[in-house]
N, C-alpha and C. Protein backbone atom coordinates (compact mmCIF):
# COMPACT_ATOMS: atom_id res chain seq x y z
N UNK A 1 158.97 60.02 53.24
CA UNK A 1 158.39 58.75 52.84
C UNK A 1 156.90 58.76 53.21
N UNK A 2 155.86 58.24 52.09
CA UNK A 2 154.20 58.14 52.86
C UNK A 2 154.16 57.90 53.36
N UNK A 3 153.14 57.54 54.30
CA UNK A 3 152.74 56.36 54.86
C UNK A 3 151.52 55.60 53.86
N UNK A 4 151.59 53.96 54.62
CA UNK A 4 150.77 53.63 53.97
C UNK A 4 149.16 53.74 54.64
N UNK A 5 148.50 53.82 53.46
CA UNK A 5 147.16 54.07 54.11
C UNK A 5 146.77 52.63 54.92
N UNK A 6 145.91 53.44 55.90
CA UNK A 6 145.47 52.43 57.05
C UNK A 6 144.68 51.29 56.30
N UNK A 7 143.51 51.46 55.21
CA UNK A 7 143.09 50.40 54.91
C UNK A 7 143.84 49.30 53.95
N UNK A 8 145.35 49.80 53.73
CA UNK A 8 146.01 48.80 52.91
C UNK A 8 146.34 47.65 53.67
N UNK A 9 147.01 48.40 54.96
CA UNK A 9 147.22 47.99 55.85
C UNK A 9 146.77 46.90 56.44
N UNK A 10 145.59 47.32 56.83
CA UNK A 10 144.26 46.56 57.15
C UNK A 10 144.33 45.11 56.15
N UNK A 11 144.21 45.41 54.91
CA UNK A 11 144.01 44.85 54.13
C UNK A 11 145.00 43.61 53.84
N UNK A 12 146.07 43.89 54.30
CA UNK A 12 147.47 43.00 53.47
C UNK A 12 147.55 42.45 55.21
N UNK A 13 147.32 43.17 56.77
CA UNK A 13 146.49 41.49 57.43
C UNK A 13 145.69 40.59 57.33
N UNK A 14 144.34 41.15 57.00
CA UNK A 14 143.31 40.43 56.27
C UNK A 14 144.30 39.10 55.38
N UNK A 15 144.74 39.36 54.68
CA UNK A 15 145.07 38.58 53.44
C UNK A 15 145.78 37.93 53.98
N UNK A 16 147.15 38.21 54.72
CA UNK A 16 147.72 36.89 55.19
C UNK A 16 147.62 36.14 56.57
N UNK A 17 146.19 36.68 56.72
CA UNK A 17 145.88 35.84 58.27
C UNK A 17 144.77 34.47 56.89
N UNK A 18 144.41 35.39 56.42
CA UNK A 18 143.67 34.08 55.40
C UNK A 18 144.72 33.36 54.86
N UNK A 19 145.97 33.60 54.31
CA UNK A 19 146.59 32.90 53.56
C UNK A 19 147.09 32.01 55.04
N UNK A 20 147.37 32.31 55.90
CA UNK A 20 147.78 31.54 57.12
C UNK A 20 147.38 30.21 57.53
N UNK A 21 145.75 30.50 57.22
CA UNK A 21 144.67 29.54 57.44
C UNK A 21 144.08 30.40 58.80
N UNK A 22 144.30 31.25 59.34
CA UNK A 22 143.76 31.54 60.99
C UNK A 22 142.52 31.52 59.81
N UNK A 23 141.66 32.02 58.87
CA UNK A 23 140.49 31.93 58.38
C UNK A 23 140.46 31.30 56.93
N UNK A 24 139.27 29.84 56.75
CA UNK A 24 139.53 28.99 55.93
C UNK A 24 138.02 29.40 54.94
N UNK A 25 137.87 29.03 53.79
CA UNK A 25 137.22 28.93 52.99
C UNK A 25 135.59 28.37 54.07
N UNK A 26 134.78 29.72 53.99
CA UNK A 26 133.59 29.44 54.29
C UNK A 26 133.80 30.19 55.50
N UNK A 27 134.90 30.50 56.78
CA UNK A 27 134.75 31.41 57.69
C UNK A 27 134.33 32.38 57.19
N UNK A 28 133.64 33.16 58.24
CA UNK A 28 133.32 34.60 58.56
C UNK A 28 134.19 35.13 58.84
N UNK A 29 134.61 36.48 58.46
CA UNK A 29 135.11 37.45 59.11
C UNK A 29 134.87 37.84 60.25
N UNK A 30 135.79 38.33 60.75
CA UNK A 30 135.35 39.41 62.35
C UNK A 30 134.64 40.23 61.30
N UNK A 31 133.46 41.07 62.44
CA UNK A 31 132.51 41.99 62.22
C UNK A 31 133.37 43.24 61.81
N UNK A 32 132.95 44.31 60.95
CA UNK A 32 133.53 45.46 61.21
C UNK A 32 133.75 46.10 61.76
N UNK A 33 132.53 46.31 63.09
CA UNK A 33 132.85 46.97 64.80
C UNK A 33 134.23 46.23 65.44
N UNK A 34 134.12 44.62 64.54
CA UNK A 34 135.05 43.39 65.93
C UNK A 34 136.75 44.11 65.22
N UNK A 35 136.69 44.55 64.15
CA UNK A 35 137.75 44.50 63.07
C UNK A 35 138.58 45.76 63.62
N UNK A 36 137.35 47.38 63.40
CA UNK A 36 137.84 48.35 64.38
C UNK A 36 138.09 48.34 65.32
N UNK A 37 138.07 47.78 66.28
CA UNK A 37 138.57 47.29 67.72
C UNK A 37 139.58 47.17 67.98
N UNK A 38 139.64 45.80 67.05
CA UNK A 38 141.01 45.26 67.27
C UNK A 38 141.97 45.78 66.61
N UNK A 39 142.00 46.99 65.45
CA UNK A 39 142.80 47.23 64.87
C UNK A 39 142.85 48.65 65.33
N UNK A 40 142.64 49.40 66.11
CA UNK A 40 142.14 50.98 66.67
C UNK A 40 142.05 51.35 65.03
N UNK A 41 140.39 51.27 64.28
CA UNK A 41 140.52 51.92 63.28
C UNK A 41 139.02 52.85 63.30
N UNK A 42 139.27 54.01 63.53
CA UNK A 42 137.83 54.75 63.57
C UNK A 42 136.83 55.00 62.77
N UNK A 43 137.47 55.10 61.17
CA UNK A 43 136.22 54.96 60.07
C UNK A 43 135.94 53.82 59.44
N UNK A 44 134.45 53.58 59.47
CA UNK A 44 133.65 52.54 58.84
C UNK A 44 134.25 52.26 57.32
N UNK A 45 134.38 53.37 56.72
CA UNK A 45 134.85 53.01 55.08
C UNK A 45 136.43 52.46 55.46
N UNK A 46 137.24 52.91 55.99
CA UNK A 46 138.58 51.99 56.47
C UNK A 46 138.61 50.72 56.04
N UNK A 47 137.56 50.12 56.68
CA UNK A 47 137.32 48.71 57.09
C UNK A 47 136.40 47.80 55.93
N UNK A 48 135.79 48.83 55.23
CA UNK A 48 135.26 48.36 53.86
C UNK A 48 135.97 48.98 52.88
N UNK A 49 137.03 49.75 52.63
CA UNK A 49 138.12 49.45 51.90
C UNK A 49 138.84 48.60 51.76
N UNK A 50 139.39 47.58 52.72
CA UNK A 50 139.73 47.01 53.22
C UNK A 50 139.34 45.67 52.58
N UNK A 51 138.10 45.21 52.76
CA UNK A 51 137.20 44.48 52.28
C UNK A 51 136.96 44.17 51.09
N UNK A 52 136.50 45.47 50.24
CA UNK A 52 136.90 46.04 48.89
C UNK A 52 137.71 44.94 47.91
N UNK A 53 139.19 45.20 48.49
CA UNK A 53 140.69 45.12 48.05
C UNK A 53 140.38 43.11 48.10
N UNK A 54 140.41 42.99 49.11
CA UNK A 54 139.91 41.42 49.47
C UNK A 54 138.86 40.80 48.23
N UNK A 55 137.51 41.41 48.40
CA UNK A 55 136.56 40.74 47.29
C UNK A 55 137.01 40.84 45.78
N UNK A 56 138.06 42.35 45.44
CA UNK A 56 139.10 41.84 44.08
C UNK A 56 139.40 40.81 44.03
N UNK A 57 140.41 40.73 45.13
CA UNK A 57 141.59 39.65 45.47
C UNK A 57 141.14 37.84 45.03
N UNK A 58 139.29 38.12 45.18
CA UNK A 58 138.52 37.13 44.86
C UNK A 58 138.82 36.18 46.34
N UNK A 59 139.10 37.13 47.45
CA UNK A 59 139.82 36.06 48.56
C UNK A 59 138.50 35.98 49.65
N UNK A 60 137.37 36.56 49.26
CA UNK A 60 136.30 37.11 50.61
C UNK A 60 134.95 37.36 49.40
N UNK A 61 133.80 37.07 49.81
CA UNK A 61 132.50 37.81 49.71
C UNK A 61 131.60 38.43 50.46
N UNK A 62 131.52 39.46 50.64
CA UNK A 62 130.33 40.09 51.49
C UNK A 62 128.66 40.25 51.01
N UNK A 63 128.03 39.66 52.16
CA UNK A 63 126.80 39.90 52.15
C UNK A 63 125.84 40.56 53.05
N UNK A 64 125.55 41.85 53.00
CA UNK A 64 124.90 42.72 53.52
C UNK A 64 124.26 42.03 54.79
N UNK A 65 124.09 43.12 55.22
CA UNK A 65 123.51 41.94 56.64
C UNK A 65 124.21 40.98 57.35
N UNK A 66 125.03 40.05 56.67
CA UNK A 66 125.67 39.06 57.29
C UNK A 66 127.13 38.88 57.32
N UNK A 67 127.78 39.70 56.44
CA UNK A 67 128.74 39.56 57.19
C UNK A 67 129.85 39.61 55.72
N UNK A 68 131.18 38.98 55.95
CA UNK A 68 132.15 38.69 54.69
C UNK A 68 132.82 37.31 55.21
N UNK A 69 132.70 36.35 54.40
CA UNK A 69 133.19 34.86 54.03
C UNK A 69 134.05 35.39 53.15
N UNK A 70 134.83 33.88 53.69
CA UNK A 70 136.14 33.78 52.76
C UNK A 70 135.70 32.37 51.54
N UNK A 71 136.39 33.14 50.58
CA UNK A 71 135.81 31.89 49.48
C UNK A 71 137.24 31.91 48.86
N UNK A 72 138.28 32.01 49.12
CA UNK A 72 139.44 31.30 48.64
C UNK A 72 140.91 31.41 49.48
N UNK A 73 141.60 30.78 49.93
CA UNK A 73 142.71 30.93 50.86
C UNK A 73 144.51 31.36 49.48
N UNK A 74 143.88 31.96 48.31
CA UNK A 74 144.79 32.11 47.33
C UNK A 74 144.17 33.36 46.72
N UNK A 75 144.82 34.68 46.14
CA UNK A 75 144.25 35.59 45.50
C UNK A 75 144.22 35.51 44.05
N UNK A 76 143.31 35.84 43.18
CA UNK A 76 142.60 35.58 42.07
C UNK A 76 144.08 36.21 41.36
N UNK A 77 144.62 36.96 41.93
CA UNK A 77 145.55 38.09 41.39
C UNK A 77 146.96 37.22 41.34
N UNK A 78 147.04 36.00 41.79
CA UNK A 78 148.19 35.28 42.17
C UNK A 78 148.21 34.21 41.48
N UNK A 79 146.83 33.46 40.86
CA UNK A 79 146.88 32.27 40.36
C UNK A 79 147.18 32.57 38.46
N UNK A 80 147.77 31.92 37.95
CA UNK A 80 148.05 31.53 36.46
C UNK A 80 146.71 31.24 35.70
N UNK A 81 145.96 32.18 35.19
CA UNK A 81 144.57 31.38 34.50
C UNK A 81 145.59 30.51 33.80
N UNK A 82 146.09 30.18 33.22
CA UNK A 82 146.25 29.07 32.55
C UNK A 82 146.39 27.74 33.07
N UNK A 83 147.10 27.90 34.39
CA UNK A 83 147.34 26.40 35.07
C UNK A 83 146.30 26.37 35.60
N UNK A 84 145.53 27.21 36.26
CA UNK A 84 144.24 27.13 36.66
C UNK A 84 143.02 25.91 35.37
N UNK A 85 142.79 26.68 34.34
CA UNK A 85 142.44 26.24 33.17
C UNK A 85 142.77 24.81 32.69
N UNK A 86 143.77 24.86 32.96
CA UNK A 86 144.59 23.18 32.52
C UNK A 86 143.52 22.39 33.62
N UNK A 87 144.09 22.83 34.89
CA UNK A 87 143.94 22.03 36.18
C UNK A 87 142.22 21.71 36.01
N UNK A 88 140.97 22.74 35.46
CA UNK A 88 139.88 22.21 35.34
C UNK A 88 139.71 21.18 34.18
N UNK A 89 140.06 22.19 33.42
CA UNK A 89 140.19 20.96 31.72
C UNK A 89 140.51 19.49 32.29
N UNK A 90 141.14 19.31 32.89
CA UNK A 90 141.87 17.96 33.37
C UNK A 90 140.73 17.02 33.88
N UNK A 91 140.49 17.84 34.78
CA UNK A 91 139.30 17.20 35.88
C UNK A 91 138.01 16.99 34.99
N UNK A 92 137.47 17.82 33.77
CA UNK A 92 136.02 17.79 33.18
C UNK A 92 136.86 16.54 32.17
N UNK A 93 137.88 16.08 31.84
CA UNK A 93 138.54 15.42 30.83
C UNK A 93 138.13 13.88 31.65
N UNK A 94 138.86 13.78 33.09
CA UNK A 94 138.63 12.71 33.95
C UNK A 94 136.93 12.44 34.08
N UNK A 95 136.37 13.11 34.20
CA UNK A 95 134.51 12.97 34.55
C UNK A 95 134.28 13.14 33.23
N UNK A 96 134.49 12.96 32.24
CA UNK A 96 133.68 12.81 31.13
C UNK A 96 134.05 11.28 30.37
N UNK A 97 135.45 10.75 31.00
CA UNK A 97 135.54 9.52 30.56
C UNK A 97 135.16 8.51 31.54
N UNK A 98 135.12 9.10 33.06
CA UNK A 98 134.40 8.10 34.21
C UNK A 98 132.60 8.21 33.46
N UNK A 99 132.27 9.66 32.85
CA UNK A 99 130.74 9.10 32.43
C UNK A 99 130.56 8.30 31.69
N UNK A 100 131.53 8.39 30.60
CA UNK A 100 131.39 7.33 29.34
C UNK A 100 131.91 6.36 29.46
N UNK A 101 132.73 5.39 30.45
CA UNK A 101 132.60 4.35 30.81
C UNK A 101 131.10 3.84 32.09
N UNK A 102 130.98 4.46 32.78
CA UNK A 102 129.32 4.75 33.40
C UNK A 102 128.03 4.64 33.05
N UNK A 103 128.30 5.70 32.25
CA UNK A 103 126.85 6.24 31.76
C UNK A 103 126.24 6.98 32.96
N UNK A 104 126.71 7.76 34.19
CA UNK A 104 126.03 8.44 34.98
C UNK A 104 126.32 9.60 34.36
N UNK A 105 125.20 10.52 35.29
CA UNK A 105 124.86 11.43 34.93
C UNK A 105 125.11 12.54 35.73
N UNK A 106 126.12 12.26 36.60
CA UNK A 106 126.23 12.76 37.83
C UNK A 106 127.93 13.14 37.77
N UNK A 107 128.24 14.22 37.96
CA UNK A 107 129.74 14.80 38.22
C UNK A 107 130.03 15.07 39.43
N UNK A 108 131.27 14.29 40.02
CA UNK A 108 131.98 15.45 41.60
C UNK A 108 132.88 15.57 41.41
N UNK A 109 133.08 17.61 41.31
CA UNK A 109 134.18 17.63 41.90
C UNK A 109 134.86 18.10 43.65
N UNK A 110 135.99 18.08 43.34
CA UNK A 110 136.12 18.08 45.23
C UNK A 110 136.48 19.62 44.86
N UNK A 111 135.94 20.71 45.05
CA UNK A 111 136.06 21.85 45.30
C UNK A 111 136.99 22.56 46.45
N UNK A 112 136.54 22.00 47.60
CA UNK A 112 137.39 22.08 48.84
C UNK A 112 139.13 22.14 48.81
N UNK A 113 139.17 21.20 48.58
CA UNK A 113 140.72 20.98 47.79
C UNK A 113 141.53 21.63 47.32
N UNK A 114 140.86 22.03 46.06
CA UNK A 114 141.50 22.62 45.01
C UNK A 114 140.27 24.68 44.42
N UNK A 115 141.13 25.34 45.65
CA UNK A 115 140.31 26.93 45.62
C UNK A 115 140.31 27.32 43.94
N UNK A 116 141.42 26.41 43.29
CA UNK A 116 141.57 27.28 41.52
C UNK A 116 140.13 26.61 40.96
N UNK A 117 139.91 25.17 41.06
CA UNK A 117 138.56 24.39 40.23
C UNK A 117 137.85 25.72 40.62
N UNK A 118 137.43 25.73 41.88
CA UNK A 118 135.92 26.61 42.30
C UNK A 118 135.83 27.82 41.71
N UNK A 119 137.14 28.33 41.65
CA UNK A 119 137.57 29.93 41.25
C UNK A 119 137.39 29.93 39.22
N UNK A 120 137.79 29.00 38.96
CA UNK A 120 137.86 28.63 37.55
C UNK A 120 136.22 28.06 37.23
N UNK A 121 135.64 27.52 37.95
CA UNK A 121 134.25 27.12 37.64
C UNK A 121 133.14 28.28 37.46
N UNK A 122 133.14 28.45 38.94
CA UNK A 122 132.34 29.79 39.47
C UNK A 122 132.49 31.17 38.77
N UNK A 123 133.59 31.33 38.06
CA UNK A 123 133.95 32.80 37.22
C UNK A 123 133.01 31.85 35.60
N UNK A 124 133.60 30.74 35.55
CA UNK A 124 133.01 30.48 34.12
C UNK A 124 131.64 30.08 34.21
N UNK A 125 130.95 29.82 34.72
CA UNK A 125 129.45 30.04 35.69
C UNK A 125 128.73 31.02 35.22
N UNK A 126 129.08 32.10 35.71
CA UNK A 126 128.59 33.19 35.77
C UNK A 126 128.97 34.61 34.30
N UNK A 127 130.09 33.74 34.09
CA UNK A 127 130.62 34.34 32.80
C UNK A 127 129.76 34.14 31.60
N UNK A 128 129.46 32.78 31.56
CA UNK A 128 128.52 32.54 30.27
C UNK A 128 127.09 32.65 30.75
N UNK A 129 126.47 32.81 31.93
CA UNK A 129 125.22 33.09 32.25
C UNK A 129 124.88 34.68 31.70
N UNK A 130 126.16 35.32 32.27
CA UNK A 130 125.99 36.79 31.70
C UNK A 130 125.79 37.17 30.34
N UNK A 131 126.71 36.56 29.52
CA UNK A 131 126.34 36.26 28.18
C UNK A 131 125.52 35.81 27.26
N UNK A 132 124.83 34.96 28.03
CA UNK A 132 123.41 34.17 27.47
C UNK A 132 122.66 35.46 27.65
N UNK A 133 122.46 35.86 28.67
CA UNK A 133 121.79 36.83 28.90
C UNK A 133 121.57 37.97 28.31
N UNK A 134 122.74 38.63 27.73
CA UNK A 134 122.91 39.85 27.01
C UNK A 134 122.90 39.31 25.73
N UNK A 135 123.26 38.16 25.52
CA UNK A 135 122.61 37.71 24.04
C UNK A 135 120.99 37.45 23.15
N UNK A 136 120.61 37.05 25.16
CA UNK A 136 118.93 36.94 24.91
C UNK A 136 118.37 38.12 23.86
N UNK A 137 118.29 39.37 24.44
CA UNK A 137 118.34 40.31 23.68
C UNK A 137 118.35 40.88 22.49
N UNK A 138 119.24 39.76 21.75
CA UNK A 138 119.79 40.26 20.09
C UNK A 138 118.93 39.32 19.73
N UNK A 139 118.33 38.12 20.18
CA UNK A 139 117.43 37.17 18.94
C UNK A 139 115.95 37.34 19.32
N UNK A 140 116.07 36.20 17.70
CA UNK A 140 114.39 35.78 18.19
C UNK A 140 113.54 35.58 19.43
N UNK A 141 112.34 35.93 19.31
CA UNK A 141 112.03 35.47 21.40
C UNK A 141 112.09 33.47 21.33
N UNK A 142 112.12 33.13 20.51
CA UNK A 142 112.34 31.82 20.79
C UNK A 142 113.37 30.98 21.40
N UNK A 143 114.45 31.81 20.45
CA UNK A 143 116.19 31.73 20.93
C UNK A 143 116.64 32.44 22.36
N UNK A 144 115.58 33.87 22.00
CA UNK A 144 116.08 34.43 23.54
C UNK A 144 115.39 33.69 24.80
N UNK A 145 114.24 33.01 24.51
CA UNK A 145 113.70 32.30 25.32
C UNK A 145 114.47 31.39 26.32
N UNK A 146 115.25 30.50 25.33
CA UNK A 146 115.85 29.19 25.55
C UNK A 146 117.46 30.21 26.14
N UNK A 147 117.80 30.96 25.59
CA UNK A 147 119.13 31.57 26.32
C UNK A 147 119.19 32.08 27.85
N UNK A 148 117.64 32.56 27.79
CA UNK A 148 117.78 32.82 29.26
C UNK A 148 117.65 31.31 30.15
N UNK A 149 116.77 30.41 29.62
CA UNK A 149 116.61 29.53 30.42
C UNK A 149 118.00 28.61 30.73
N UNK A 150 118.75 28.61 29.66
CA UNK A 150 120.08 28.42 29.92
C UNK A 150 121.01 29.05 30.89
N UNK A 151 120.54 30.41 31.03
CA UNK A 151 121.54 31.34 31.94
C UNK A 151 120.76 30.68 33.31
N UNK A 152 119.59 30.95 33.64
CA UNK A 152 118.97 30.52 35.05
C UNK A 152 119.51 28.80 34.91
N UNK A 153 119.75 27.96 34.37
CA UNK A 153 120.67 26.90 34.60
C UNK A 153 121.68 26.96 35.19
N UNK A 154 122.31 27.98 34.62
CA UNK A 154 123.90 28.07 35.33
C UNK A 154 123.99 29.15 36.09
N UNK A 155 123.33 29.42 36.72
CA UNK A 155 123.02 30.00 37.69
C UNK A 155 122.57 29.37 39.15
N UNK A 156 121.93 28.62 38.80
CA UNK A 156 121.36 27.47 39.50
C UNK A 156 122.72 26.32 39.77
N UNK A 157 123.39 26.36 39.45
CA UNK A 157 124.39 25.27 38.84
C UNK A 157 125.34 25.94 40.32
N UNK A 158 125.29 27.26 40.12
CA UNK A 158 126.38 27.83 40.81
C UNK A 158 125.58 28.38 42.36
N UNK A 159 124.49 28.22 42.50
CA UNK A 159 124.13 28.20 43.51
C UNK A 159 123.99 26.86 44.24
N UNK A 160 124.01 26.06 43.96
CA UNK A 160 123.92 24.40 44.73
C UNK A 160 125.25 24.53 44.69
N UNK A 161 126.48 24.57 43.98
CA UNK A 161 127.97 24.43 44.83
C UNK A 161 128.15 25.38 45.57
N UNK A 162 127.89 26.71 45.71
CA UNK A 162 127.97 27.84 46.36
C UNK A 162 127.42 26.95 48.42
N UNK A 163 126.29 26.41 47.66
CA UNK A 163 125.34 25.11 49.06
C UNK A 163 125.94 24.86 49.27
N UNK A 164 126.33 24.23 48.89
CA UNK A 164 127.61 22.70 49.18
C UNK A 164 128.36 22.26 49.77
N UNK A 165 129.67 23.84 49.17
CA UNK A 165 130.27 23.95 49.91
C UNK A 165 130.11 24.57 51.39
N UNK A 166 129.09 25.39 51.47
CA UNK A 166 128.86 25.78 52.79
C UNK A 166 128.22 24.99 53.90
N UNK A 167 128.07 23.46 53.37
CA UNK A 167 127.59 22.83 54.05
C UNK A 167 128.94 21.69 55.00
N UNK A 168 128.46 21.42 56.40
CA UNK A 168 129.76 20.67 56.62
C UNK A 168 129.25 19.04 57.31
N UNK A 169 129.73 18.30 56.62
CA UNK A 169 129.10 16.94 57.07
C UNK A 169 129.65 16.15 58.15
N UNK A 170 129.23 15.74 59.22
CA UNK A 170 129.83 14.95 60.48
C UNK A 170 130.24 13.87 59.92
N UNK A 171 130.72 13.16 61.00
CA UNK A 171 131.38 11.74 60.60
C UNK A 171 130.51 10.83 60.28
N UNK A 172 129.44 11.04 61.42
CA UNK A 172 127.83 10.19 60.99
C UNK A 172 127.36 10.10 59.44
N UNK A 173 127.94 11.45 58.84
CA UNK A 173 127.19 11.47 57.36
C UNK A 173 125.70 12.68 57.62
N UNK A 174 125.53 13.08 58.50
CA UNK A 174 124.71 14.16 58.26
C UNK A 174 125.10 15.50 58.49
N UNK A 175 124.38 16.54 57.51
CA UNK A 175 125.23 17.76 57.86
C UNK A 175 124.49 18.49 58.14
């Protein structure tokens, strides 16, 4: 019988100490030195295999220098795009009839809550930014003009919730 490799290993704790909650949407990871430690694991790639498997999973992001956050307590690999899909459709269905009884101009959703909205937003975010983008390309510079400026929109769009959520507000109301 194999064994299984150490960074699967690694990997499928990772995942259900997050699914546990011991680490919630916006924790840090232990360091990779803190990770080898505690796990007696001697190679560096181990531990960013490991990691790897996770940022698929869509369950973690790493950023050089600083470290790997968790950005969903559910794996990308586990959720239904479709109920996912429904579940946003629903919510842009609810805020588009609170605008048009309103007239604001202003949308919230509770992200926190619900890891599929953010996961379903943030992929479609960046999905059609990419596209604007590689579309810029095929037109006129007028059209490609306005496509990119559209992509740096939603880009922008996805960096203030990306804020947002990383921000945590006291009871006072300041964060």
């Amino acid at each position: 019988m194999a064994k299984t490799p150490q960074y699967e290993t690694l990997y499928s704790e990772l995942r259900a100490r997050i699914e546990r909650g011991e680490f919630t949407i916006g924790d840090r990871l232990p360091s990779i030195s803190a990770l080898q430690e505690t796990y007696d694991i001697h190679s560096l790639g181990t531990v960013r295999a490991a990691q790897q498997l996770l940022v698929e999973d869509g369950m973690i992001r790493t950023e050089q220098g600083r470290g790997a956050f968790v950005t969903s307590i559910e794996s990308a690999r586990d959720i239904d795009p479709n109920d996912a899909l429904d579940g946003a459709i629903t919510q842009i269905r609810r805020a588009q009839a609170a605008l048009a009884r309103q007239q604001v101009r202003r949308v919230t959703f509770d992200l926190e809550a619900d890891e599929d909205t953010y996961f379903v937003l943030s992929s479609a975010l960046t999905e059609w930014a990419d596209s604007q983008e590689a579309h810029a390309e095929d037109n006129e510079p007028r059209l490609a003009a306005d496509r990119r400026r559209w992509a740096g929109h939603a880009r922008e769009l996805l960096t203030m919730t990306e804020e947002a959520l990383s921000h945590t507000i006291s009871p006072g109301g300041a964060a």
